[in-house]
N, C-alpha and C. Protein backbone atom coordinates (compact mmCIF):
# COMPACT_ATOMS: atom_id res chain seq x y z
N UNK A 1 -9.95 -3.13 -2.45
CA UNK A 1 -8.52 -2.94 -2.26
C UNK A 1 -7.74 -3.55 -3.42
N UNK A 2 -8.27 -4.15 -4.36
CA UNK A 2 -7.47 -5.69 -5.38
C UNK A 2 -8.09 -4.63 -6.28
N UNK A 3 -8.91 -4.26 -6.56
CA UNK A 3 -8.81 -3.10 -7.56
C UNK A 3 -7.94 -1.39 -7.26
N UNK A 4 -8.12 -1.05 -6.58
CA UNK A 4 -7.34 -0.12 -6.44
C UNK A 4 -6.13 -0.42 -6.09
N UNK A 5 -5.28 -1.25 -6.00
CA UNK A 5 -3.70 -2.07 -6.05
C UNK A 5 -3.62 -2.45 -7.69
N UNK A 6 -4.33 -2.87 -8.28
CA UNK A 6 -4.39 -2.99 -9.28
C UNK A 6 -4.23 -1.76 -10.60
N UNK A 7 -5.09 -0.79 -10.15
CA UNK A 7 -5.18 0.45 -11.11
C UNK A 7 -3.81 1.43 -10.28
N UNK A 8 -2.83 0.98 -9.65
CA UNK A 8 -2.00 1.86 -9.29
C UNK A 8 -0.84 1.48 -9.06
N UNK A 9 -0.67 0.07 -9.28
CA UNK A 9 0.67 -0.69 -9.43
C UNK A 9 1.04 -1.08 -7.90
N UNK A 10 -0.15 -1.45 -7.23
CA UNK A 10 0.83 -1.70 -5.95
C UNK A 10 0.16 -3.39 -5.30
N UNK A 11 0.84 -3.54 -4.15
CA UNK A 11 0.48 -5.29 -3.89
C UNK A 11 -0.78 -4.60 -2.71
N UNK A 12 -1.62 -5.63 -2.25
CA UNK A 12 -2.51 -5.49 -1.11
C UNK A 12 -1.58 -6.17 0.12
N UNK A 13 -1.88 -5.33 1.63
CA UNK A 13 -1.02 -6.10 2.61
C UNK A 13 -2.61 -5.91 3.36
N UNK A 14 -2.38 -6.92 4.12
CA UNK A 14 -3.95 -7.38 4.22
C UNK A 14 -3.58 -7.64 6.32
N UNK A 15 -3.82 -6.85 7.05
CA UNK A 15 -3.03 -6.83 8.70
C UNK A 15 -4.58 -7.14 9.29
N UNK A 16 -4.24 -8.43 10.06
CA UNK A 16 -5.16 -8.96 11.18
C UNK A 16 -3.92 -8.58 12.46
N UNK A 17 -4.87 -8.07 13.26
CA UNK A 17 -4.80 -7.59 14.64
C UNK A 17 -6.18 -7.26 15.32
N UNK A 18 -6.09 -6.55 16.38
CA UNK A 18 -7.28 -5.87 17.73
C UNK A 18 -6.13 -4.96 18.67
N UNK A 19 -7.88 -4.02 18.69
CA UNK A 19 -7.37 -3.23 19.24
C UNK A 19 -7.04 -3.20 21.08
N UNK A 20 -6.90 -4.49 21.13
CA UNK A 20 -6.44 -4.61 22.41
C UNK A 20 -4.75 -4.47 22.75
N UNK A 21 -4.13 -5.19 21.13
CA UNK A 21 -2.97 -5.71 21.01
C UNK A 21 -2.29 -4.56 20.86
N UNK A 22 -1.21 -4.47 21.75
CA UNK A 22 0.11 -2.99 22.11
C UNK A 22 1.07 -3.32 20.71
N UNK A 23 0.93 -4.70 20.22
CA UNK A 23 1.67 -4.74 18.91
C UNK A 23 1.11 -4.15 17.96
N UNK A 24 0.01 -4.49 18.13
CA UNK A 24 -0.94 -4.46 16.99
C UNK A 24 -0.81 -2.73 16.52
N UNK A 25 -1.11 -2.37 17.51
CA UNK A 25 -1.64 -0.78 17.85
C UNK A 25 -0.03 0.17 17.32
N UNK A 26 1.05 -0.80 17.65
CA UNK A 26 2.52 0.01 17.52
C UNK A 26 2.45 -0.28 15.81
N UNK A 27 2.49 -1.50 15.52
CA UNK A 27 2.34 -1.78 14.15
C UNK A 27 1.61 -0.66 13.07
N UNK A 28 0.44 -0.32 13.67
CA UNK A 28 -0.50 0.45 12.74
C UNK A 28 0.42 1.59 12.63
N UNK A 29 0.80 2.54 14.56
CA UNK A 29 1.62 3.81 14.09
C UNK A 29 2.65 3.83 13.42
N UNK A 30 3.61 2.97 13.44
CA UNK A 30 4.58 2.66 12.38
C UNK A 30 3.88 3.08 10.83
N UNK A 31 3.09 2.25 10.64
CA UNK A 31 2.18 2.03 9.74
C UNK A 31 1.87 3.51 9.04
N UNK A 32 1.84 4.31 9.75
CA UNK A 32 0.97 5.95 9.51
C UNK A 32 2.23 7.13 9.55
N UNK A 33 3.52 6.55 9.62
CA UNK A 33 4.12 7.64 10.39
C UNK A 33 5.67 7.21 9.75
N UNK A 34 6.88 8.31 9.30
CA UNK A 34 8.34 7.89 9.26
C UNK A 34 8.53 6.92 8.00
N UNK A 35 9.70 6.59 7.89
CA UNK A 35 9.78 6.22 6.54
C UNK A 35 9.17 4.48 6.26
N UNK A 36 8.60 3.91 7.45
CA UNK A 36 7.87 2.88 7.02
C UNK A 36 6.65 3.12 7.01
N UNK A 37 5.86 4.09 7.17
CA UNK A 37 4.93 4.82 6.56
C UNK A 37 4.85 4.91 5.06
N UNK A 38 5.73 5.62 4.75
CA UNK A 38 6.31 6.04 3.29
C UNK A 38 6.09 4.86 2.84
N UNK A 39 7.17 3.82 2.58
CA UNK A 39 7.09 2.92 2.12
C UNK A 39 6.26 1.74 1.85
N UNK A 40 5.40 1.68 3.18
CA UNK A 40 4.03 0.89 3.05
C UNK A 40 3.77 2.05 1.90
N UNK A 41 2.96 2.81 2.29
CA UNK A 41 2.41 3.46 1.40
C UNK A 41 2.49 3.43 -0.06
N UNK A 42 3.80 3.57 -0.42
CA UNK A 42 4.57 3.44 -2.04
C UNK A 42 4.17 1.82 -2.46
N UNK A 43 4.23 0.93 -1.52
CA UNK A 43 4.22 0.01 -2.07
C UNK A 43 2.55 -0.93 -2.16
N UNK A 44 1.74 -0.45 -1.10
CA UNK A 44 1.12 -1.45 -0.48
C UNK A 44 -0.70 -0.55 -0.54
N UNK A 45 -1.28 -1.41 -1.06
CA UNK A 45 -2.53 -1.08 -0.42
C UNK A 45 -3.15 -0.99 0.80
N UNK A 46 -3.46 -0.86 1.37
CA UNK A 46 -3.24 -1.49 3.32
C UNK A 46 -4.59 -2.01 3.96
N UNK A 47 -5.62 -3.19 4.36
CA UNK A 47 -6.64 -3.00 4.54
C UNK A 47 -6.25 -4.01 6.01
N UNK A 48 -7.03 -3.43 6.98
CA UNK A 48 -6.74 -3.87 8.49
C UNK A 48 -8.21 -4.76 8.64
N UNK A 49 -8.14 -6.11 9.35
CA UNK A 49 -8.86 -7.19 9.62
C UNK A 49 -8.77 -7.03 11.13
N UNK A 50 -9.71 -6.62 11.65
CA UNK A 50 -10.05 -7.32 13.34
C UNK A 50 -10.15 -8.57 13.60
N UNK A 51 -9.59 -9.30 14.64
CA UNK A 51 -9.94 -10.22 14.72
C UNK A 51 -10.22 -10.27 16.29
N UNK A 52 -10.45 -9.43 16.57
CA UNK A 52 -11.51 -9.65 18.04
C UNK A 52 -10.41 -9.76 19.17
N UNK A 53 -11.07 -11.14 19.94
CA UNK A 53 -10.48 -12.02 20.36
C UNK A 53 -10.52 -13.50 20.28
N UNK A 54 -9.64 -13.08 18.62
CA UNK A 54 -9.31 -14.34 17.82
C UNK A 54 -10.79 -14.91 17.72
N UNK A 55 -11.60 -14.48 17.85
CA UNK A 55 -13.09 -15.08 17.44
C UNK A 55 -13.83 -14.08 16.39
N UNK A 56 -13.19 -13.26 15.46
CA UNK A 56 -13.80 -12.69 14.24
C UNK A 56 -13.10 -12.96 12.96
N UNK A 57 -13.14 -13.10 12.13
CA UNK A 57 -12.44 -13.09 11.27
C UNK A 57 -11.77 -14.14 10.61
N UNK A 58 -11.78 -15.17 11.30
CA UNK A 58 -10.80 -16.03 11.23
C UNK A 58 -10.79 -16.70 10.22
N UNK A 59 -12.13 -17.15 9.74
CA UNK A 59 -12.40 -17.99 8.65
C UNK A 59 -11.23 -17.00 7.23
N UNK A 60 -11.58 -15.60 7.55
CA UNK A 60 -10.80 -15.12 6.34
C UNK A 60 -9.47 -15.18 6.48
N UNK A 61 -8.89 -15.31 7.93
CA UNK A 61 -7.22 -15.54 7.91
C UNK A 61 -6.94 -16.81 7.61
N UNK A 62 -8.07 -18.18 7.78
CA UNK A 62 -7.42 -19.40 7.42
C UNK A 62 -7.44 -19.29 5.72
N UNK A 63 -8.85 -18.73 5.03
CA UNK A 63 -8.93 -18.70 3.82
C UNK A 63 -7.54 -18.39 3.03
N UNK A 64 -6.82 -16.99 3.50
CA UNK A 64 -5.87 -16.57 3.32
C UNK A 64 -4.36 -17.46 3.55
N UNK A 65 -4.61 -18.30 4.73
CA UNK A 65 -3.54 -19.26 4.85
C UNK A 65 -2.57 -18.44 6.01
N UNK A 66 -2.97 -17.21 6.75
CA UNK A 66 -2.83 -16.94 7.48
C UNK A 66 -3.07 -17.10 8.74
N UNK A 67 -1.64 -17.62 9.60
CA UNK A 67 -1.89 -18.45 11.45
C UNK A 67 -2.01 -17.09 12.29
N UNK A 68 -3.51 -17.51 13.24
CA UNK A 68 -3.41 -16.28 14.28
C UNK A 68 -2.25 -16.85 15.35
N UNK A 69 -2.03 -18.22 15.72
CA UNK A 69 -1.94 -19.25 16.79
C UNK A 69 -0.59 -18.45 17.46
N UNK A 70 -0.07 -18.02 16.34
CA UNK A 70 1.26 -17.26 16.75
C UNK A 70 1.65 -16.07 17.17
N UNK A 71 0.43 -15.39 17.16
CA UNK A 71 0.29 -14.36 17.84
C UNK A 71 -0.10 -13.12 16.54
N UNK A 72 -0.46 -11.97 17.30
CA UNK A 72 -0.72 -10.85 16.01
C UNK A 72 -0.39 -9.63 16.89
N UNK A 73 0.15 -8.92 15.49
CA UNK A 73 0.18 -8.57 14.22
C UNK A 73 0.63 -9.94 12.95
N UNK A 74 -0.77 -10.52 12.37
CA UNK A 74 0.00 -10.89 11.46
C UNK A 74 -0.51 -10.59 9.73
N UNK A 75 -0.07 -10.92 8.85
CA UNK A 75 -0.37 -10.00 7.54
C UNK A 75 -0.36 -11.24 6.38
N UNK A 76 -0.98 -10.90 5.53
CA UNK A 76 -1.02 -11.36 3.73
C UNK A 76 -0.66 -10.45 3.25
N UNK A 77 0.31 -10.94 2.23
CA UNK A 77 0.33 -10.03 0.89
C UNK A 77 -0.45 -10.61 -0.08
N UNK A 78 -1.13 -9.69 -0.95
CA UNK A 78 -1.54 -9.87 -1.86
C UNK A 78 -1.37 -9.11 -3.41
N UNK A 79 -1.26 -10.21 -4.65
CA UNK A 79 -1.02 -9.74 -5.64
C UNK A 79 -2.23 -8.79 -5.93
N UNK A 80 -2.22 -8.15 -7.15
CA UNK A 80 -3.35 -6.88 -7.48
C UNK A 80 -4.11 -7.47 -7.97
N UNK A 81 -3.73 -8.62 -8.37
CA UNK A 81 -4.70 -10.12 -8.58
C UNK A 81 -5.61 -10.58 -7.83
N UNK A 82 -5.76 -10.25 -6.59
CA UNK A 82 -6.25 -10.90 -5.24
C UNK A 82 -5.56 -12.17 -4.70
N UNK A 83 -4.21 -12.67 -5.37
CA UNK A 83 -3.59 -14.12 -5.08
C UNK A 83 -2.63 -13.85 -4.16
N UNK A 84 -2.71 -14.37 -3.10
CA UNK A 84 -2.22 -14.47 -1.64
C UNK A 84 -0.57 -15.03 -2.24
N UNK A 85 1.11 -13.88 -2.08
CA UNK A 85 1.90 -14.24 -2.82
C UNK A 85 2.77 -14.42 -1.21
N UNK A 86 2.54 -14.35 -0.05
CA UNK A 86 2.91 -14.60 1.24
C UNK A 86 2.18 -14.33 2.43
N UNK A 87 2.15 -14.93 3.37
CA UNK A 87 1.94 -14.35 5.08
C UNK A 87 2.65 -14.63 5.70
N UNK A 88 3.04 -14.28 7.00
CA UNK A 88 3.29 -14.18 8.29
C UNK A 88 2.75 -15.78 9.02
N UNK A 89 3.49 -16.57 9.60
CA UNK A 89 3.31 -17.94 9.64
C UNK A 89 3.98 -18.24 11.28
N UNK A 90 4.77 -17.53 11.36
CA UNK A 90 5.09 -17.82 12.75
C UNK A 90 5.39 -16.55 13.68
N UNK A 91 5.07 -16.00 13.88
CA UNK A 91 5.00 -14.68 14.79
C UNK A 91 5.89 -13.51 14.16
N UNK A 92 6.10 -13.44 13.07
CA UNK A 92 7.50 -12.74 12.99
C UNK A 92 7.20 -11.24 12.84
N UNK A 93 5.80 -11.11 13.25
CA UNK A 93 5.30 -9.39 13.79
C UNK A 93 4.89 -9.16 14.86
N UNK A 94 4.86 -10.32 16.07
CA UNK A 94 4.33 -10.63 17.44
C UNK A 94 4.84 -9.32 18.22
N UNK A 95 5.88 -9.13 17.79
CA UNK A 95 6.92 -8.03 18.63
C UNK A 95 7.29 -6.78 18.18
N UNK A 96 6.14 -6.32 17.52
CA UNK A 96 6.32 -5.37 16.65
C UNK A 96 6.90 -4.09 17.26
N UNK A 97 6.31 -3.35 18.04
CA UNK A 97 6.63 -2.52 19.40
C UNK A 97 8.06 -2.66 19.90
N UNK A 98 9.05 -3.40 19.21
CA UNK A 98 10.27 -3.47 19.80
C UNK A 98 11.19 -3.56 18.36
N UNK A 99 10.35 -4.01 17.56
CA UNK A 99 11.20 -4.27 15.70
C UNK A 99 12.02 -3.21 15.14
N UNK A 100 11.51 -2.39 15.77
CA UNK A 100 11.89 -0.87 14.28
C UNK A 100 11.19 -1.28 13.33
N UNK A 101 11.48 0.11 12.58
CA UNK A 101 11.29 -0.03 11.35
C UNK A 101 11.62 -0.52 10.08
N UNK A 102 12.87 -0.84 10.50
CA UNK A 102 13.29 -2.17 8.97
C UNK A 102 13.51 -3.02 9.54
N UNK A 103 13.34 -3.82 10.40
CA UNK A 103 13.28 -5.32 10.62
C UNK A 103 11.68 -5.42 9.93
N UNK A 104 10.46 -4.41 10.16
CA UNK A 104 9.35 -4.70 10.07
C UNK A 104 9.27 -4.85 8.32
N UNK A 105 9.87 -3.88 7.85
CA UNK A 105 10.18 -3.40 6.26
C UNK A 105 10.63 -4.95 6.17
N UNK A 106 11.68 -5.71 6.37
CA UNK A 106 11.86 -6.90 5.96
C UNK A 106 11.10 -7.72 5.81
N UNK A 107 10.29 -7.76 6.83
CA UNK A 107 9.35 -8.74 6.88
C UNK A 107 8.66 -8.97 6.10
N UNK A 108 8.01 -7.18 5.92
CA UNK A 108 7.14 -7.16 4.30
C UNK A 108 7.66 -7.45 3.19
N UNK A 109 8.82 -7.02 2.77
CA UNK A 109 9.39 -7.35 1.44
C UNK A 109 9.71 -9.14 1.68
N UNK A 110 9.85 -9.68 2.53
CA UNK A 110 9.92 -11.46 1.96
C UNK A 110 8.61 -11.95 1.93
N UNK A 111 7.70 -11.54 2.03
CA UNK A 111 6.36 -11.91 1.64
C UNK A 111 5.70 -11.53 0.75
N UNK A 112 6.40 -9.96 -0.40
CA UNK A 112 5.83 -9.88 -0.99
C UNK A 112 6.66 -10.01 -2.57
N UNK A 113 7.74 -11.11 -3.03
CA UNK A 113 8.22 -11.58 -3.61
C UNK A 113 7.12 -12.56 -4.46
N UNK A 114 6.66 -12.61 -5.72
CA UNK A 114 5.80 -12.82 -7.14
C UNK A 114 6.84 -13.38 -7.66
């Protein structure tokens, strides 16, 4: 993903969730669909992390500096560098299923400020 963000000018957004989570799951269709579709897209490499129930993965969300504790949907940005330039730290995608689409768009763009 840090190479292909790289050879195409865009950041990596790096989404821990499961597919249990109704956020999680609203997050992704957002994700695929309407103009925050688009815009992930334009901007973002996109690679999705399971994290079970909160028992997979984790070592790579602490690596990342990313908190599950707060609930998920939560995300890294990453430079095309592979250098972690924000995450999600206190739930502020917990509620995704109720956000819209540019509260969610916000979220991404203050995390992915270099």
């Amino acid at each position: 993903a840090v190479a292909r963000a790289a050879k195409e000018g865009k950041q990596v957004l790096v989404v821990y969730g499961a597919n249990w989570c109704k956020d999680c799951l609203a997050l992704n269709k957002g994700f695929g669909q309407g103009h925050l579709g688009g815009a992930v897209d334009k901007r973002f490499v996109t690679v999705k992390v399971n994290v079970g129930r909160f028992d997979k993965n984790v070592d790579l969300a602490n690596q990342m500096g990313v908190t599950l504790k707060k609930g998920i949907p939560t995300v890294a940005v990453l430079g095309a560098d592979g250098q972690v330039l924000g995450t999600t730290k206190g739930g502020e995608l917990a509620d995704a299923r109720n956000m819209g689409e540019d509260a969610v768009m916000r979220v991404l763009e203050s995390l992915g400020k270099s």
